[in-house]
Structures are given as structure tokens and as C-alpha cells.
Protein backbone atom coordinates (compact mmCIF):
# COMPACT_ATOMS: atom_id res chain seq x y z
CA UNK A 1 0.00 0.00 0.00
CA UNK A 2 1.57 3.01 -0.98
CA UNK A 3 2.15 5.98 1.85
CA UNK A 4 -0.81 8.33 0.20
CA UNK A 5 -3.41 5.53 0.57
CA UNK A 6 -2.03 4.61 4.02
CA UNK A 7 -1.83 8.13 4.99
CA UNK A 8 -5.43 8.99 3.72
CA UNK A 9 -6.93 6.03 5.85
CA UNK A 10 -5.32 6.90 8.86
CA UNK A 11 -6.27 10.57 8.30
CA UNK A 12 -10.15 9.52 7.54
CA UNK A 13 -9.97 6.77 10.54
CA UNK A 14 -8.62 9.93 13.28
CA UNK A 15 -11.08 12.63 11.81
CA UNK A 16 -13.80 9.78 12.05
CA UNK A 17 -13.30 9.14 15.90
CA UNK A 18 -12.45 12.98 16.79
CA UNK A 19 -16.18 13.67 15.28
CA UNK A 20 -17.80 10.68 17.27
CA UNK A 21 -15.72 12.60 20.28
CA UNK A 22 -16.74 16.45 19.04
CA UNK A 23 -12.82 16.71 19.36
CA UNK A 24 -12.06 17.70 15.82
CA UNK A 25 -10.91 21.22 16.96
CA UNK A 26 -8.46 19.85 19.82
CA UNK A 27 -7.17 17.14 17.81
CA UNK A 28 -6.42 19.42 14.54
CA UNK A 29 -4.63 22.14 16.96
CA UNK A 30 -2.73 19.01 18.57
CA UNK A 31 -1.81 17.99 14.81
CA UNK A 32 -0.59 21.66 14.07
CA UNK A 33 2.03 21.22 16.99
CA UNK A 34 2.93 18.47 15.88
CA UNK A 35 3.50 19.38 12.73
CA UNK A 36 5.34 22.56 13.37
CA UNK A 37 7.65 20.46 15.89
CA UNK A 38 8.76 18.17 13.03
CA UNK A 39 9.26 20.87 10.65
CA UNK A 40 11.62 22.42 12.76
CA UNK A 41 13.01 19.35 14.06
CA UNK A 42 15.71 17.13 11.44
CA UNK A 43 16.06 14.92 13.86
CA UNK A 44 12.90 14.01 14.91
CA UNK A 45 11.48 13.35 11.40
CA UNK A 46 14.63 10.99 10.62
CA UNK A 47 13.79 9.24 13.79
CA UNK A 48 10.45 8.48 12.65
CA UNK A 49 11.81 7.31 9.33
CA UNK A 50 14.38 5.09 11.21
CA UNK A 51 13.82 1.43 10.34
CA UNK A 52 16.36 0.51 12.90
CA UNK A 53 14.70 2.37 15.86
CA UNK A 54 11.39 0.28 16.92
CA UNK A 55 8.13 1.42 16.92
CA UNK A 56 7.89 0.92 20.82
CA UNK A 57 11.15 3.05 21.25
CA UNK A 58 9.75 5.88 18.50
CA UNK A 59 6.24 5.47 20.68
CA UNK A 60 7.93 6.72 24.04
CA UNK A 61 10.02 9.43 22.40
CA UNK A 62 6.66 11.05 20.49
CA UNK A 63 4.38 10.99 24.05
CA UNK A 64 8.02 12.34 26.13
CA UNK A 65 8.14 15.03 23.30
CA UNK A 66 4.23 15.57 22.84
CA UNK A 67 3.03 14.59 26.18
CA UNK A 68 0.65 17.71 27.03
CA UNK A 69 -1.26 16.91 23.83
CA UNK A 70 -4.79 15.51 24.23
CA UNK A 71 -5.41 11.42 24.82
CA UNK A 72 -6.97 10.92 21.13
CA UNK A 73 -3.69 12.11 19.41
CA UNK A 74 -1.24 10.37 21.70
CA UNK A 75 -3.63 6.77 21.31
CA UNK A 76 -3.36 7.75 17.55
CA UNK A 77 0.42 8.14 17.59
CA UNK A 78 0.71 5.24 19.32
CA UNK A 79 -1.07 3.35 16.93
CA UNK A 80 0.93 4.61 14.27
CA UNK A 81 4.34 3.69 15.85
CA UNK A 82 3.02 -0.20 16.55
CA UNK A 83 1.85 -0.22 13.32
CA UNK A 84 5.59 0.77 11.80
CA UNK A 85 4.07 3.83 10.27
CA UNK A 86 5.54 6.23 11.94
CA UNK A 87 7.39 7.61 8.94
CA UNK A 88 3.97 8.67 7.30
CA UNK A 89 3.05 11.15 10.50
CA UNK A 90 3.16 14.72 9.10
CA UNK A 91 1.30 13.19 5.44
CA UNK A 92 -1.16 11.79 7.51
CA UNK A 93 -1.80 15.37 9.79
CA UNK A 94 -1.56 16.45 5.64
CA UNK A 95 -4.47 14.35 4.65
CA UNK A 96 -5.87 15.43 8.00
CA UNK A 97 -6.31 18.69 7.46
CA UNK A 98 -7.23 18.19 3.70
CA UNK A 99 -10.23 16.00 4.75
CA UNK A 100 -11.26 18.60 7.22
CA UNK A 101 -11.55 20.94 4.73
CA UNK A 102 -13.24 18.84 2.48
CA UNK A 103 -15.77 18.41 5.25
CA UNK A 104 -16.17 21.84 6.01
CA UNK A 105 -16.98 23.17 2.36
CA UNK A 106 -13.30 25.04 2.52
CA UNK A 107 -11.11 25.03 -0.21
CA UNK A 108 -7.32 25.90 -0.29
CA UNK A 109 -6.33 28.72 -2.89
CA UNK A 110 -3.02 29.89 -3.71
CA UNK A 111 -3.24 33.65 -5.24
CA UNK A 112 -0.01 35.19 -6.81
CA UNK A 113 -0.27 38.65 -7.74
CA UNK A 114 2.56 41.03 -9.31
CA UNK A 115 1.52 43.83 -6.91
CA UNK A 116 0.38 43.85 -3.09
CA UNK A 117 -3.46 43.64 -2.94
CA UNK A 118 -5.04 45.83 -0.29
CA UNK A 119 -7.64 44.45 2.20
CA UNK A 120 -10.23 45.72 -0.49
CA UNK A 121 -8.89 43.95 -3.22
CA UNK A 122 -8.52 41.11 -1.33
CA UNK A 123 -11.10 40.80 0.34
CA UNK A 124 -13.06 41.45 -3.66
CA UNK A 125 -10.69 38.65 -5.18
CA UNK A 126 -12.00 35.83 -2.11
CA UNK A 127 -15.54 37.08 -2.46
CA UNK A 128 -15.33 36.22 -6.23
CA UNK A 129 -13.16 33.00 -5.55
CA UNK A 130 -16.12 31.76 -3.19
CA UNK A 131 -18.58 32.56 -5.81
CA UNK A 132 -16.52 30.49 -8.43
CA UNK A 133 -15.98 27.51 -6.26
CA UNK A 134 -19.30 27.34 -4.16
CA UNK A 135 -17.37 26.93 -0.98
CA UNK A 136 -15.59 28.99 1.95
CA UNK A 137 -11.78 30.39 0.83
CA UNK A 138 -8.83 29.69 2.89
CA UNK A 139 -6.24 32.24 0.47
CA UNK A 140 -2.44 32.17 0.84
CA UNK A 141 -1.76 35.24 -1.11
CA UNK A 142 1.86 35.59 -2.29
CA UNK A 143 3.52 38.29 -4.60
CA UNK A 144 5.69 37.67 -7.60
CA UNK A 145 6.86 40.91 -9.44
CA UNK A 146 7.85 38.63 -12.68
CA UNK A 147 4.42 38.35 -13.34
CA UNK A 148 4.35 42.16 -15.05
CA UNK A 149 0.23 42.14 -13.64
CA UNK A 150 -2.54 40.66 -12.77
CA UNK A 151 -2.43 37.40 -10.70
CA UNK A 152 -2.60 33.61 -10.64
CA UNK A 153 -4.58 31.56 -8.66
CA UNK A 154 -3.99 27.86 -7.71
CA UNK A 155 -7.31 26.05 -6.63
CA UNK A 156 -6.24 21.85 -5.85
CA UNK A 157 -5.19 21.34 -9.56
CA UNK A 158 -6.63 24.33 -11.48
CA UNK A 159 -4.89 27.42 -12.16
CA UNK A 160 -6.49 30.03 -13.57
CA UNK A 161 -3.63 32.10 -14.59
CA UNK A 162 -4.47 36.21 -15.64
CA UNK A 163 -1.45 37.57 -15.28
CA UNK A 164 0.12 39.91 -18.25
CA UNK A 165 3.38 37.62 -18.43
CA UNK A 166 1.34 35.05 -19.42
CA UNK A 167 -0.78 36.67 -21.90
CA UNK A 168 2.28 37.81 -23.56
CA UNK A 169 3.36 34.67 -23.39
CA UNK A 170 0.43 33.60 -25.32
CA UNK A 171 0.31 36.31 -27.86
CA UNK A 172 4.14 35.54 -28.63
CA UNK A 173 2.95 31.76 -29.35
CA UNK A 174 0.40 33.25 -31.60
CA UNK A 175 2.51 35.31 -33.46
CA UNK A 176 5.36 32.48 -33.87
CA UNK A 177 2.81 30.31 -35.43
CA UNK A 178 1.54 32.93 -37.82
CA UNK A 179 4.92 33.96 -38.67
């Protein structure tokens, strides 16, 4: 079974129980620390893909690192460690957090824009995002002055991309081929 289909059950399995619980907030903030501690941590994160170091042994370290977290996500990374899937932790909180969403009617949009937006502008763009979509708008808005205007925006595996780089880009093609 490959790591995404392993990480997406585990994911489904934990947000499954933390509803049952109404723990779905606590769990996901628990995930987030987690998740922040291994990407600031080498070490830990070559730990937990360690095939030498047993699950047991990886088990004791996680709950003496993450101890003050709540009982659900230190029986879950327990279950992971016995398991010997340890290694798939932060694409599981991933998949977590992805199937939250899902759940929640939010969807994750990446906006690129050649100038800063104001709050207005912003706050326009989202509006107009949420209209497209049908569903709340979590943006990341990033700026990238190679883009000459407009913006970009990345929704899951669409990109709607109105930026004047690439329309030049495009007339350029057109004018290659009629050349």
C-alpha cells in the first residue's frame, strides 16, 4: 500500500473518531504542533523514518516530546508507531487537514499577484473566488513581481492564470505560429 493511501486512511480513521468525540478542533490544533515540531526538528522526522529504531522506542520518544497533547492524538500516535508507520506522520496530519476541509466546504487557494493587494482587493478577489468555487476560501496570497500584472490563482489542480506575463506569453505563441 503506498504511503498516500495509508496516509489517507489513517487521516479519515482519526477525523472519524475525533467527530464521534466532538474533538475535531483539539485534535487538529494538537496535529498543528505536531507538525510545526517536526518541521523544525531534522532529527525528529529521521527518527520516525528510522527502520532501525522500533516502533515501541519511536512510541515513548513522540508521548516524552508531545506529552501535554490531548489522549486521542497520543492513542493515535501510538497506533501509528506499533503499526511501523511512523514515517507517514506529518502526510497523515496532511491528509488530516485536507479531509477537514473537504468536510467543512473550505477550499485551499493559492493567489499570486505582481503587486500587493489591499484588504479591499482582497477581500473582492475571495468574495469572487467563493462565488466560483461554491465553498468557503482559505487564500495564501503571495507576490511575484515577474508576473508584469494581474495574478494567478492555484485552486487543488486548477490554475487560472491572468497575469500579463502570461498573456504575452500567449500572444508571442500566436505570433510564432503565424509567422
Amino acid at each position: 500500500m503506498s504511503s498516500t493511501i495509508a496516509s489517507r486512511r489513517y487521516a479519515r480513521a482519526l477525523l472519524e473518531v475525533a467527530e464521534e468525540g466532538g474533538l475535531v478542533e483539539q485534535v487538529a490544533k494538537d496535529l498543528e504542533v505536531i507538525r510545526e515540531t517536526l518541521e523544525s526538528s531534522r532529527d525528529i522526522v529521521t527518527m520516525l523514518k528510522s527502520p532501525i529504531i522500533k516502533g515501541d522506542t519511536k512510541s515513548k520518544i513522540l508521548k516524552e516530546i508531545f506529552g501535554g497533547l490531548g489522549e486521542k492524538t497520543l492513542l493515535f500516535i501510538n497506533l501509528l508507531c506499533r503499526k511501523k508507520r511512523a514515517s507517514i506522520l506529518l502526510d497523515v496530519i496532511e491528509e488530516f487537514s485536507a479531509l477537514r476541509d473537504e468536510r467543512g466546504g473550505i477550499v485551499n487557494v493559492d493567489v499570486t499577484s505582481a503587486i500587493e493587494l489591499d484588504d479591499e482587493q482582497s477581500k473582492k478577489l475571495i468574495d469572487g473566488l467563493a462565488k466560483y468555487t461554491g465553498k468557503k476560501v482559505r487564500a495564501k496570497l503571495s507576490l511575484d513581481e515577474a508576473l508584469l500584472g494581474g495574478v494567478t490563482v492555484k485552486i487543488g489542480d486548477t490554475i487560472l492564470d491572468n497575469s500579463v506575463k502570461h498573456q504575452l506569453e500567449m500572444l508571442n505563441e500566436t505570433l510564432a505560429e503565424n509567422a
